[in-house]
PDB file of N, CA and C in Angstrom:
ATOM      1  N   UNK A   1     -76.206  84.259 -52.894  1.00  0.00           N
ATOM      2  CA  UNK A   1     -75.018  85.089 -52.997  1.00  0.00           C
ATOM      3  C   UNK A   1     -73.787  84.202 -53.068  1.00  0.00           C
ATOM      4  N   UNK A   2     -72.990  84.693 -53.551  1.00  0.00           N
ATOM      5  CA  UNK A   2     -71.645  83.927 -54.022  1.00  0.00           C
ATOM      6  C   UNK A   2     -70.800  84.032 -52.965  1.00  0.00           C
ATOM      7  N   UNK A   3     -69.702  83.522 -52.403  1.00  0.00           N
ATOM      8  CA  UNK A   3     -68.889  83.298 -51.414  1.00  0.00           C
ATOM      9  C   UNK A   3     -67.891  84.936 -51.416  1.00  0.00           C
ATOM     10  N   UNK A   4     -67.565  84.961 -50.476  1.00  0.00           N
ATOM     11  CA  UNK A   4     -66.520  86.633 -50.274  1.00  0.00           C
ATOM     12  C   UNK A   4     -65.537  85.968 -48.868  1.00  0.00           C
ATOM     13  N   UNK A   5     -64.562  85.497 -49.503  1.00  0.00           N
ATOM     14  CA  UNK A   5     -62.895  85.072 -48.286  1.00  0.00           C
ATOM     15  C   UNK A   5     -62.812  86.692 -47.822  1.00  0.00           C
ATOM     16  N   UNK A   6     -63.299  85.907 -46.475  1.00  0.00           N
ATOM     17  CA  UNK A   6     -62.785  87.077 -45.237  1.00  0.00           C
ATOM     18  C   UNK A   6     -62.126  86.420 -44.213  1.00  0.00           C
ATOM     19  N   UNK A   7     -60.854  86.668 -44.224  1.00  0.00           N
ATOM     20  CA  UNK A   7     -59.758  85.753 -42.859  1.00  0.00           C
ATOM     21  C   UNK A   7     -60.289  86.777 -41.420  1.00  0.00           C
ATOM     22  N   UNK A   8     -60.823  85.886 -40.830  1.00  0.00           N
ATOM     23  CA  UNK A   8     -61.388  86.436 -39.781  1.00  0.00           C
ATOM     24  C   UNK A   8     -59.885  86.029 -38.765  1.00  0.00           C
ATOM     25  N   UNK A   9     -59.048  85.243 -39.448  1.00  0.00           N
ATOM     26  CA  UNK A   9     -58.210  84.994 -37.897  1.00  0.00           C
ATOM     27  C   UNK A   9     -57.116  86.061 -38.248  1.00  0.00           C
ATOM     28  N   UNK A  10     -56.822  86.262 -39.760  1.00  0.00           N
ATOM     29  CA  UNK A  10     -55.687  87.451 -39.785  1.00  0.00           C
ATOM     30  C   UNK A  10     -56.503  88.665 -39.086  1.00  0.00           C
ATOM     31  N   UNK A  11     -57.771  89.012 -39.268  1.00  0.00           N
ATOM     32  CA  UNK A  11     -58.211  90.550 -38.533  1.00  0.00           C
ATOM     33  C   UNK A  11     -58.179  90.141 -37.046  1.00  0.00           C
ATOM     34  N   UNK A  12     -58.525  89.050 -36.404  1.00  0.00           N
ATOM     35  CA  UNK A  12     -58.088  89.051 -35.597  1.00  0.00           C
ATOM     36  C   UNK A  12     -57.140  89.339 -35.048  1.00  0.00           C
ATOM     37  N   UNK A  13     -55.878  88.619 -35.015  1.00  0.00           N
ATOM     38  CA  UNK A  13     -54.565  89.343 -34.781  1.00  0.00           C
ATOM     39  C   UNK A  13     -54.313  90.859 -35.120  1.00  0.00           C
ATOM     40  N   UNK A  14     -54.678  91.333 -36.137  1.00  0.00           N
ATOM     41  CA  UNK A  14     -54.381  92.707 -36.232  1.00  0.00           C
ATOM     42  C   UNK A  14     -54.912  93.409 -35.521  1.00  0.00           C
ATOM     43  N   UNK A  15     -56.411  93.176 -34.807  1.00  0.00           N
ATOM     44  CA  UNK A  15     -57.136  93.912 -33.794  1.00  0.00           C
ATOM     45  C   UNK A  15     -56.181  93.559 -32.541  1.00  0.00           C
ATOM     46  N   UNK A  16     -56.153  92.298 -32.313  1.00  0.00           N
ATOM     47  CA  UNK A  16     -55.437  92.061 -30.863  1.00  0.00           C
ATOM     48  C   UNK A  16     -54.089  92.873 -30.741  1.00  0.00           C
ATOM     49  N   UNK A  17     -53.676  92.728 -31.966  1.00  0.00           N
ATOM     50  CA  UNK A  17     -51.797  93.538 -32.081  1.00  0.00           C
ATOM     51  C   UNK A  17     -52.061  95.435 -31.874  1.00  0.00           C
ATOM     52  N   UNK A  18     -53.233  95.580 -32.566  1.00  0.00           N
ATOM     53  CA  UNK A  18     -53.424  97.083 -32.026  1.00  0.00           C
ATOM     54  C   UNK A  18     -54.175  97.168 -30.741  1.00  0.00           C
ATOM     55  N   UNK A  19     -54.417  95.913 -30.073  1.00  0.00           N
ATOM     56  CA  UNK A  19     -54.506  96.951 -28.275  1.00  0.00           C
ATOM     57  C   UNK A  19     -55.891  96.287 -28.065  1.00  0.00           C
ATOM     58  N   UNK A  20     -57.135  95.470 -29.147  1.00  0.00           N
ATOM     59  CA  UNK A  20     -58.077  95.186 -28.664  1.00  0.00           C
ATOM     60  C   UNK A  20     -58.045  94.022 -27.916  1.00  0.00           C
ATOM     61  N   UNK A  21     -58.450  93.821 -26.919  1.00  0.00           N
ATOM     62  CA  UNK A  21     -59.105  92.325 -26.416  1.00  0.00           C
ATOM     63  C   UNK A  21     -59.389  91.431 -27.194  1.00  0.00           C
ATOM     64  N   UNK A  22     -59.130  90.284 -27.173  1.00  0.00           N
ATOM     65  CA  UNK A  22     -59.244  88.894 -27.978  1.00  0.00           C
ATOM     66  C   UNK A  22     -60.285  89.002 -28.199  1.00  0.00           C
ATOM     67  N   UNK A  23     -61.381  88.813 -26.965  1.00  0.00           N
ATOM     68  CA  UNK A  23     -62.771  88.417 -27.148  1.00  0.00           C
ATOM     69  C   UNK A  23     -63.835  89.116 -28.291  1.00  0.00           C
ATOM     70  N   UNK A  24     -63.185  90.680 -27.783  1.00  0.00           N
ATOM     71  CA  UNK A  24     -63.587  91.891 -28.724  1.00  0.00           C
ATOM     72  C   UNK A  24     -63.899  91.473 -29.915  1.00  0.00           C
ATOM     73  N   UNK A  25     -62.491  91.456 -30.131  1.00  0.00           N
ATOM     74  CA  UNK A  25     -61.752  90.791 -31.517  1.00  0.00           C
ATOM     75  C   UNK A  25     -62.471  90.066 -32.390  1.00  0.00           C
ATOM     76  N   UNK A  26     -63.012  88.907 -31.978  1.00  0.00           N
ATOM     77  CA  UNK A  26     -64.115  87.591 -32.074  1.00  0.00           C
ATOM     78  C   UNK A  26     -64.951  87.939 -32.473  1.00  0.00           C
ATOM     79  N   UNK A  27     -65.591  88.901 -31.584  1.00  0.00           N
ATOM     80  CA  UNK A  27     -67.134  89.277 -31.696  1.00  0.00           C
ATOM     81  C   UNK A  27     -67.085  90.215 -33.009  1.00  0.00           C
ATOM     82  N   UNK A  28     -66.440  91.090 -33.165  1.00  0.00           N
ATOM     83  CA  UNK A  28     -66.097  91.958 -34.340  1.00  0.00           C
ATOM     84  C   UNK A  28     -65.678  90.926 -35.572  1.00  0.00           C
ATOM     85  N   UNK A  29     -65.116  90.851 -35.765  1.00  0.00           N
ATOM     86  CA  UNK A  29     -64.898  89.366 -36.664  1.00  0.00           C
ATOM     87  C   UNK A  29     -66.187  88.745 -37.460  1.00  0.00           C
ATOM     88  N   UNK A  30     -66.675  88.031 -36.305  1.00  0.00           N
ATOM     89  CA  UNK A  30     -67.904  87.424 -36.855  1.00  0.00           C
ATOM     90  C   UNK A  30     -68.754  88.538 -36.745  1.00  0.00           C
ATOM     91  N   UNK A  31     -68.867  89.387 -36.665  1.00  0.00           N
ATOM     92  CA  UNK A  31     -69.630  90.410 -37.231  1.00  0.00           C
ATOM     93  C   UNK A  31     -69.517  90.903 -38.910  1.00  0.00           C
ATOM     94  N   UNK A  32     -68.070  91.043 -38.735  1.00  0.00           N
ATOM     95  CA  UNK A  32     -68.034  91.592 -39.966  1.00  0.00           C
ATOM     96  C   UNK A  32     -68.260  90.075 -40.977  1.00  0.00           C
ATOM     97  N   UNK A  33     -67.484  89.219 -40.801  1.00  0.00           N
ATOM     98  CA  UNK A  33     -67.916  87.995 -41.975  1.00  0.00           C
ATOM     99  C   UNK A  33     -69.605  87.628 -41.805  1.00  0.00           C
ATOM    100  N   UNK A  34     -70.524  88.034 -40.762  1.00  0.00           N
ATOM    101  CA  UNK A  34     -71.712  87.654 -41.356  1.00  0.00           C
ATOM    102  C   UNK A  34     -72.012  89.160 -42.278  1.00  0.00           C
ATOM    103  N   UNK A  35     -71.832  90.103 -41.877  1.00  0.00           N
ATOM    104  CA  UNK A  35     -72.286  91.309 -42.735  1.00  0.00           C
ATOM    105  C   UNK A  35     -71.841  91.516 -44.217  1.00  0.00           C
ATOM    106  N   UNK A  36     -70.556  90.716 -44.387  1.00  0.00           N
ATOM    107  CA  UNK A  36     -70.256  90.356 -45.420  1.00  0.00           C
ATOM    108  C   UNK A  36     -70.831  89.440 -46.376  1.00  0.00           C
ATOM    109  N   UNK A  37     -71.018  88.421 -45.421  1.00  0.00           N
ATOM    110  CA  UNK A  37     -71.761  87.046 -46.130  1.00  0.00           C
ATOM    111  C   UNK A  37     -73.718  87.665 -46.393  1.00  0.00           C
ATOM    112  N   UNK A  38     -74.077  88.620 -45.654  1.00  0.00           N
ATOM    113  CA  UNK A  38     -75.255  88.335 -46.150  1.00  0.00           C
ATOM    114  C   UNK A  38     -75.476  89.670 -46.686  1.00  0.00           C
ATOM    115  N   UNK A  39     -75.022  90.943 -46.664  1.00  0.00           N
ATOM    116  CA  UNK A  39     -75.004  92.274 -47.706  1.00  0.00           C
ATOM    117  C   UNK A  39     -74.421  92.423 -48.408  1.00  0.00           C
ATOM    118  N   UNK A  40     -73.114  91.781 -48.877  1.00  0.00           N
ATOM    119  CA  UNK A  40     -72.307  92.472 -49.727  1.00  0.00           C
ATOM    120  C   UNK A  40     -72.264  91.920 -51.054  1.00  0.00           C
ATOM    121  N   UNK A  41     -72.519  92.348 -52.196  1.00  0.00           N
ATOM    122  CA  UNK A  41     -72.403  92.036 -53.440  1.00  0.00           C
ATOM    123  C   UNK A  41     -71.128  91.612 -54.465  1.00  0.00           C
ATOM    124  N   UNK A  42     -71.084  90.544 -54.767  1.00  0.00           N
ATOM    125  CA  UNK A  42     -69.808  90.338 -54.886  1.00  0.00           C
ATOM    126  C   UNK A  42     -70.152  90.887 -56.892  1.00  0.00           C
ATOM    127  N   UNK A  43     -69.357  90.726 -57.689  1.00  0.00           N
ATOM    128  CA  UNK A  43     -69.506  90.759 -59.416  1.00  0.00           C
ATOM    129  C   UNK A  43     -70.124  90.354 -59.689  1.00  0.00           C
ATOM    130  N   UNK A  44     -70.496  88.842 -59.590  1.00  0.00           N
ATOM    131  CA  UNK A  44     -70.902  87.140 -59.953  1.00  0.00           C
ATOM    132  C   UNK A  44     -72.781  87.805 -59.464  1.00  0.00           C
ATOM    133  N   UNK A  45     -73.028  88.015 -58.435  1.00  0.00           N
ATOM    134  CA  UNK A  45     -74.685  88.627 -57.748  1.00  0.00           C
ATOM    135  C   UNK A  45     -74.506  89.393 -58.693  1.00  0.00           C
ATOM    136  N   UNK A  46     -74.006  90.652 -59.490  1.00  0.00           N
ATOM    137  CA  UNK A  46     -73.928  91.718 -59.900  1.00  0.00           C
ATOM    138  C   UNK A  46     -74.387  92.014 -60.941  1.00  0.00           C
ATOM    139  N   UNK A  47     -73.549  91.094 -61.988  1.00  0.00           N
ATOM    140  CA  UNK A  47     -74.084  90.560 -63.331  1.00  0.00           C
ATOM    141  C   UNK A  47     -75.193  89.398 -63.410  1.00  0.00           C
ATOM    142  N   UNK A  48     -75.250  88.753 -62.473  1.00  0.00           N
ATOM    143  CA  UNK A  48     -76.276  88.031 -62.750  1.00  0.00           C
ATOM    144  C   UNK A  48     -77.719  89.052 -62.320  1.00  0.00           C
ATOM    145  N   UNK A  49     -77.824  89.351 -61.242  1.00  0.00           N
ATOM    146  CA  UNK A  49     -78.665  90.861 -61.637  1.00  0.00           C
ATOM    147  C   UNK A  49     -78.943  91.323 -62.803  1.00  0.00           C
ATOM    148  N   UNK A  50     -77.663  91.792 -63.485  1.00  0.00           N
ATOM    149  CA  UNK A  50     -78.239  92.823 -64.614  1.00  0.00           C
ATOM    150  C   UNK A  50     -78.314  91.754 -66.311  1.00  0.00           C
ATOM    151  N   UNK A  51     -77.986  90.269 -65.680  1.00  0.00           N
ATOM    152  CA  UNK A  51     -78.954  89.629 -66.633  1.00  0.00           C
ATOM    153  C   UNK A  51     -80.148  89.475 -66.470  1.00  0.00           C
ATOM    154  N   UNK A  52     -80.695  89.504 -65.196  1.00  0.00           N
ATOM    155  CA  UNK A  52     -82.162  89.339 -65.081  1.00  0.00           C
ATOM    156  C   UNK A  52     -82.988  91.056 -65.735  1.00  0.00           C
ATOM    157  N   UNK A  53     -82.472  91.795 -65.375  1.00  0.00           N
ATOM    158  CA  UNK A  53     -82.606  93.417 -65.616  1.00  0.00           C
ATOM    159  C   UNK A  53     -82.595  93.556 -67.179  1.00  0.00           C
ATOM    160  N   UNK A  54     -81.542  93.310 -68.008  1.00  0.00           N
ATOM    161  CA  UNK A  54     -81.574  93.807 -69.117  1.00  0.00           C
ATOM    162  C   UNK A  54     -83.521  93.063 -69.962  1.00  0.00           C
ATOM    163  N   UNK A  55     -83.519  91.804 -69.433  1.00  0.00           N
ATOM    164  CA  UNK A  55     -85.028  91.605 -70.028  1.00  0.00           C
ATOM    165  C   UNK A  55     -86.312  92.243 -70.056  1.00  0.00           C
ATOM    166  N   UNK A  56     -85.999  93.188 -68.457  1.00  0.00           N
ATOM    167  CA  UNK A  56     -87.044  93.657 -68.074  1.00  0.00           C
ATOM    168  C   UNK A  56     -86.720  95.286 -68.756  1.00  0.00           C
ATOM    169  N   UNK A  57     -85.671  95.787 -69.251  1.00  0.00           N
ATOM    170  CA  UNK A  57     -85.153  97.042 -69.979  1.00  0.00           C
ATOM    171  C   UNK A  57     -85.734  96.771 -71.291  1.00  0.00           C
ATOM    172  N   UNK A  58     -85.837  95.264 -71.737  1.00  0.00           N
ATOM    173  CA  UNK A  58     -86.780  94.827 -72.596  1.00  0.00           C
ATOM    174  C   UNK A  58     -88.036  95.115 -73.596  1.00  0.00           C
ATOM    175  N   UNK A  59     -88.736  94.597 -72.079  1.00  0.00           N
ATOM    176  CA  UNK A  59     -90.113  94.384 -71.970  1.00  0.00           C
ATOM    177  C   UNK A  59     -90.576  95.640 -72.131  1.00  0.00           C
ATOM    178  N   UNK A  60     -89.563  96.775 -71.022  1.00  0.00           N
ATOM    179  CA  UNK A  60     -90.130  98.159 -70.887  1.00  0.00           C
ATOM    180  C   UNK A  60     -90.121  98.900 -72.279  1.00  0.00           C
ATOM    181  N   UNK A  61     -89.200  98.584 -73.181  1.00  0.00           N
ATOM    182  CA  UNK A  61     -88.644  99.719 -74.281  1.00  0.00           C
ATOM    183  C   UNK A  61     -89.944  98.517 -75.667  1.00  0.00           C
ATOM    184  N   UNK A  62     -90.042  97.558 -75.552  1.00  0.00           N
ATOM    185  CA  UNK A  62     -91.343  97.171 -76.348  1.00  0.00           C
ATOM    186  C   UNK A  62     -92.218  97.776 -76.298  1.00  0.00           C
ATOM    187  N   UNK A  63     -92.757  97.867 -74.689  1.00  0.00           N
ATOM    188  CA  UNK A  63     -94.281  98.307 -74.208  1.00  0.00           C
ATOM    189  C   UNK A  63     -94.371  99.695 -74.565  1.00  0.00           C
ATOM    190  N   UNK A  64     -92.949 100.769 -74.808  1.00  0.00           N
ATOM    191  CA  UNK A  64     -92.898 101.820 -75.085  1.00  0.00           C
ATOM    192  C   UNK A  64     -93.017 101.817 -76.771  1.00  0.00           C
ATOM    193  N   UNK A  65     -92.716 100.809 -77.344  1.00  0.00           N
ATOM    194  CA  UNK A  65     -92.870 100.825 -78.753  1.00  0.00           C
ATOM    195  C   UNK A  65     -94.383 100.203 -79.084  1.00  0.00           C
ATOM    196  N   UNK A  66     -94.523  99.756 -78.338  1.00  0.00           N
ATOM    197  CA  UNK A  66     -96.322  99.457 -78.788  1.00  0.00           C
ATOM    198  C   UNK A  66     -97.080 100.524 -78.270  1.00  0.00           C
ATOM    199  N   UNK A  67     -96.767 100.918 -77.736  1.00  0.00           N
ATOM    200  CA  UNK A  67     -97.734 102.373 -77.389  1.00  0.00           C
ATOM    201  C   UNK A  67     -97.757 103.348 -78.194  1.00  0.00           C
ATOM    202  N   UNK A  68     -96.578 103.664 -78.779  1.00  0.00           N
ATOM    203  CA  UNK A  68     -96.264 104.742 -79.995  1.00  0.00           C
ATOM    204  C   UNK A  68     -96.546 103.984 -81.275  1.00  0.00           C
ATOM    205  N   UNK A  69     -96.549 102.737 -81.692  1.00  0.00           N
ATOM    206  CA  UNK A  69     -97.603 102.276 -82.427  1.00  0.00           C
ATOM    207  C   UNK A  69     -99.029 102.015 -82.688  1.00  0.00           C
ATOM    208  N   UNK A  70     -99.427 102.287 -81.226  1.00  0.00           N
ATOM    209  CA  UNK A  70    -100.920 102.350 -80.861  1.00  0.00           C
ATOM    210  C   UNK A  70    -101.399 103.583 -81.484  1.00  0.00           C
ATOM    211  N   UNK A  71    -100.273 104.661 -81.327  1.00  0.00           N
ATOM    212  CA  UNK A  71    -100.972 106.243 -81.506  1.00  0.00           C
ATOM    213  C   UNK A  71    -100.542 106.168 -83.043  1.00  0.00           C
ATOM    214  N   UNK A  72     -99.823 105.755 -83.285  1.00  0.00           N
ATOM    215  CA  UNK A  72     -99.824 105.979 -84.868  1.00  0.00           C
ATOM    216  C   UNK A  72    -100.945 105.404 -85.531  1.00  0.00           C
ATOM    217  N   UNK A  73    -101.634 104.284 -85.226  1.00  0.00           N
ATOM    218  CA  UNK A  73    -102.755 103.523 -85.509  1.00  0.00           C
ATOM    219  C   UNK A  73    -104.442 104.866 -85.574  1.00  0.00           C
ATOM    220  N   UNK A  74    -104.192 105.101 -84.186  1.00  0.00           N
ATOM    221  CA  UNK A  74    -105.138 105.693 -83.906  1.00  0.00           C
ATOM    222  C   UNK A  74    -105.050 106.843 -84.967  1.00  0.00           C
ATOM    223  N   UNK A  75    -103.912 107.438 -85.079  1.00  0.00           N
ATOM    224  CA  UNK A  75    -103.352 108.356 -86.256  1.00  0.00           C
ATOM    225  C   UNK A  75    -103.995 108.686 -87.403  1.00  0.00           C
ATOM    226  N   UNK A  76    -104.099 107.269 -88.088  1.00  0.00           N
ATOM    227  CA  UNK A  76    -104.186 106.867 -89.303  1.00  0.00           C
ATOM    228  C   UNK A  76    -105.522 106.744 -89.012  1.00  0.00           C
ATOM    229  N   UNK A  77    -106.641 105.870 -88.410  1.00  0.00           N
ATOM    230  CA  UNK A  77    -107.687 105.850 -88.552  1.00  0.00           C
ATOM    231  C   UNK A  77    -108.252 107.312 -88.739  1.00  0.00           C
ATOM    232  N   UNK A  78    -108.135 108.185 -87.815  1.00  0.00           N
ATOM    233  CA  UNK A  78    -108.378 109.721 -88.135  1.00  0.00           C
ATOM    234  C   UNK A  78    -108.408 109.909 -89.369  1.00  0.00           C
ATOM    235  N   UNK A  79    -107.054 110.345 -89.936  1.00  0.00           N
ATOM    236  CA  UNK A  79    -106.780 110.464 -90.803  1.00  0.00           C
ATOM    237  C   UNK A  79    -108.121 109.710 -92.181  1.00  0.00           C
ATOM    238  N   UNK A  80    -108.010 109.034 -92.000  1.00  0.00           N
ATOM    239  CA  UNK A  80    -108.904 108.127 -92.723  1.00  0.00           C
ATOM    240  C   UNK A  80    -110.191 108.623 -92.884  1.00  0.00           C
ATOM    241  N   UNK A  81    -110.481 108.413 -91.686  1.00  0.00           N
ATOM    242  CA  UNK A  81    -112.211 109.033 -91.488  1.00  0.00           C
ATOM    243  C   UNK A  81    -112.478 110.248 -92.289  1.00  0.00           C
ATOM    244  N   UNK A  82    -111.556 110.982 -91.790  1.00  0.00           N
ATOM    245  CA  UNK A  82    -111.596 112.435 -91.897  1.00  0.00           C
ATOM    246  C   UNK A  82    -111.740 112.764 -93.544  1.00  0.00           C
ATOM    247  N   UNK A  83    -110.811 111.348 -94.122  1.00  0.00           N
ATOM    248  CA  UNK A  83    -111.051 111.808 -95.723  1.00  0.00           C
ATOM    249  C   UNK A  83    -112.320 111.098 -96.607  1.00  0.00           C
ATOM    250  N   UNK A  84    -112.518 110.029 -95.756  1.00  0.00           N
ATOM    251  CA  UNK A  84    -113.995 108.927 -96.031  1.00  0.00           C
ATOM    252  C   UNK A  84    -115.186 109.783 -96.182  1.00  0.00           C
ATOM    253  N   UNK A  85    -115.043 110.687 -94.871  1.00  0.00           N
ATOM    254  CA  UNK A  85    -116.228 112.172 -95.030  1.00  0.00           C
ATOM    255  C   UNK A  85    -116.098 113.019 -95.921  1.00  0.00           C
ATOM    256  N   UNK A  86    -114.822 113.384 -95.814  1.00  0.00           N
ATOM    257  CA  UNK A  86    -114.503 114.394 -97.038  1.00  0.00           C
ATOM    258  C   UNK A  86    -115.069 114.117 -98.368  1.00  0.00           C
ATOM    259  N   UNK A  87    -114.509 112.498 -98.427  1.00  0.00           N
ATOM    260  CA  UNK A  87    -115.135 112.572 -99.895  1.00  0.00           C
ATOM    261  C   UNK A  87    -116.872 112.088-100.272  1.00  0.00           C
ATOM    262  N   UNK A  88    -117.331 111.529 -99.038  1.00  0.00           N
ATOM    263  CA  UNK A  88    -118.737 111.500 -98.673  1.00  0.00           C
ATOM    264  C   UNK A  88    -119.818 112.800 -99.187  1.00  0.00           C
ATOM    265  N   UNK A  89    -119.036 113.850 -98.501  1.00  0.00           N
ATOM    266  CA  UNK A  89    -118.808 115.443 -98.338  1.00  0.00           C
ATOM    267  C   UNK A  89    -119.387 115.992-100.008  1.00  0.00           C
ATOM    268  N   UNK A  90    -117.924 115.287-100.474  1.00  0.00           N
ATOM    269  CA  UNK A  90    -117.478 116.060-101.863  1.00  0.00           C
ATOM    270  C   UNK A  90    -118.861 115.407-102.971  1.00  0.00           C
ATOM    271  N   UNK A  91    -118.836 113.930-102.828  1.00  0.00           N
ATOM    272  CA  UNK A  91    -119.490 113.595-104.035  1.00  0.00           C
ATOM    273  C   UNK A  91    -121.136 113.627-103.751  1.00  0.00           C
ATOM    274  N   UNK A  92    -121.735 113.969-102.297  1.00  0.00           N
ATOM    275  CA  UNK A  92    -123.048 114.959-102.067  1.00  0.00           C
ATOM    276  C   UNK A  92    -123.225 116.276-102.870  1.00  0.00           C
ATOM    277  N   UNK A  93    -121.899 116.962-102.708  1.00  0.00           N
ATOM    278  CA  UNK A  93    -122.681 117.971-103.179  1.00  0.00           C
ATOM    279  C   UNK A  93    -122.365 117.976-104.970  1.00  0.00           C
ATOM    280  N   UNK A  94    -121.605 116.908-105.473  1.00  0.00           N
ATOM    281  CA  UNK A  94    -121.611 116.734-106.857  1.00  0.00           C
ATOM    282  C   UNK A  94    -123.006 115.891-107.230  1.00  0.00           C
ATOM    283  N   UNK A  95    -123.270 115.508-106.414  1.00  0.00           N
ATOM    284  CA  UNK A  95    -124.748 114.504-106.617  1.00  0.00           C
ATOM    285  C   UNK A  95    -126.112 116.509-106.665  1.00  0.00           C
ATOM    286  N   UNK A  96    -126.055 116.974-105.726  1.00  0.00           N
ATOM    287  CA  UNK A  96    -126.917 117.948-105.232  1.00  0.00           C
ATOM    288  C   UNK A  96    -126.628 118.880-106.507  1.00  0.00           C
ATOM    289  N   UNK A  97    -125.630 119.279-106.779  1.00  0.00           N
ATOM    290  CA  UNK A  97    -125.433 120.481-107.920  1.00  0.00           C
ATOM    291  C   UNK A  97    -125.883 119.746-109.386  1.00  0.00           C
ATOM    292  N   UNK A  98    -125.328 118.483-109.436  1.00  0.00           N
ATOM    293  CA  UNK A  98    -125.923 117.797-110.973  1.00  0.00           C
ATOM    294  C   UNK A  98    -127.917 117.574-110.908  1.00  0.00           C
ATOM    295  N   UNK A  99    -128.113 117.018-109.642  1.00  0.00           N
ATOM    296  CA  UNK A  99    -129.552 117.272-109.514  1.00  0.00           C
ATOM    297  C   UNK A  99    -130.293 118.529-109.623  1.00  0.00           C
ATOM    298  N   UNK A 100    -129.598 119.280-109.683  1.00  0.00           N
ATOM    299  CA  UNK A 100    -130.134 121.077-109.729  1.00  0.00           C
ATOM    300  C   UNK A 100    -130.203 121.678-111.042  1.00  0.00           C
ATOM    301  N   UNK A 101    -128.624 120.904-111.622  1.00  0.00           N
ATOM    302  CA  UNK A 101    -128.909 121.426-113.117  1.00  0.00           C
ATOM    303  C   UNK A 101    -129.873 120.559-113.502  1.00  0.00           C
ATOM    304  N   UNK A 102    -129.894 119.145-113.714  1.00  0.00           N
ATOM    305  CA  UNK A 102    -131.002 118.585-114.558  1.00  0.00           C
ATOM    306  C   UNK A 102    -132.346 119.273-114.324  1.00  0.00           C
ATOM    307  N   UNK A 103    -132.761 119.539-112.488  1.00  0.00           N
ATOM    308  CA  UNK A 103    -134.120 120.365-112.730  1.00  0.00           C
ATOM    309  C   UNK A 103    -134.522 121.395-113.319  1.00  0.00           C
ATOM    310  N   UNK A 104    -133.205 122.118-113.517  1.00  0.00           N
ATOM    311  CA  UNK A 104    -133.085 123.380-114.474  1.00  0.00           C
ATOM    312  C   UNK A 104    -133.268 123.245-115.830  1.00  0.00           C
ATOM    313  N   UNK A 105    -132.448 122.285-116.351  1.00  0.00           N
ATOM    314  CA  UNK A 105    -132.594 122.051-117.807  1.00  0.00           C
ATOM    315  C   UNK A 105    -133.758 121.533-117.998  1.00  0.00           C
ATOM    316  N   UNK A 106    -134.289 120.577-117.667  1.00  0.00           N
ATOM    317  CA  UNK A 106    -135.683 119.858-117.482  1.00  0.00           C
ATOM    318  C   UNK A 106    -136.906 121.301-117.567  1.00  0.00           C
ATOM    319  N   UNK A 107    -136.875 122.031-116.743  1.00  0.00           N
ATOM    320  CA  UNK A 107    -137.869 123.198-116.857  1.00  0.00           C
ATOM    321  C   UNK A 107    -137.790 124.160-117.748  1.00  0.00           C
TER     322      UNK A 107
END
């Protein structure tokens, strides 16, 4: 985490000037500059975050485009089959009907 200036001796005085105890004062103080120093997010943590983030917004919106390329794949093979038979289909029974006439004409 990046540095965050907290004048612990100006809040001091301002606590002591409104009525708290010095010691108080202190203890509150270094309270707040460690809570500062180790939770608080300054810009600099912020963006560097959402440089690490945008890669992984990435990765995610690829993996979403290879998947919808997967199904288009799968798509097309269907598709395919479906007409490979068809015409499997078609030129059986042009084979079966020409074999029927020749036995016909033949007799």
């Amino acid at each position: 985490m990046s540095v965050v200036l907290f004048d612990t001796h100006a809040f001091i005085k301002r606590l002591t000037a409104a009525g708290m105890p010095e010691p108080q004062a202190e203890v509150l103080a270094d309270e707040h500059a460690r809570l500062i120093d180790e939770k608080l997010a300054s810009k600099a943590d912020i963006a560097s975050l959402a440089d690490k983030l945008e890669p992984l917004a990435t990765k995610a919106e690829l993996r979403e485009t290879e998947l919808r390329l997967e199904a288009k794949i799968e798509s097309f093979k269907s598709d395919t089959l479906k007409w490979a038979f068809g015409a499997i289909g078609f030129q059986t029974l042009v084979l079966l009907g020409a074999t029927v006439a020749l036995v016909k004409a033949l007799h």
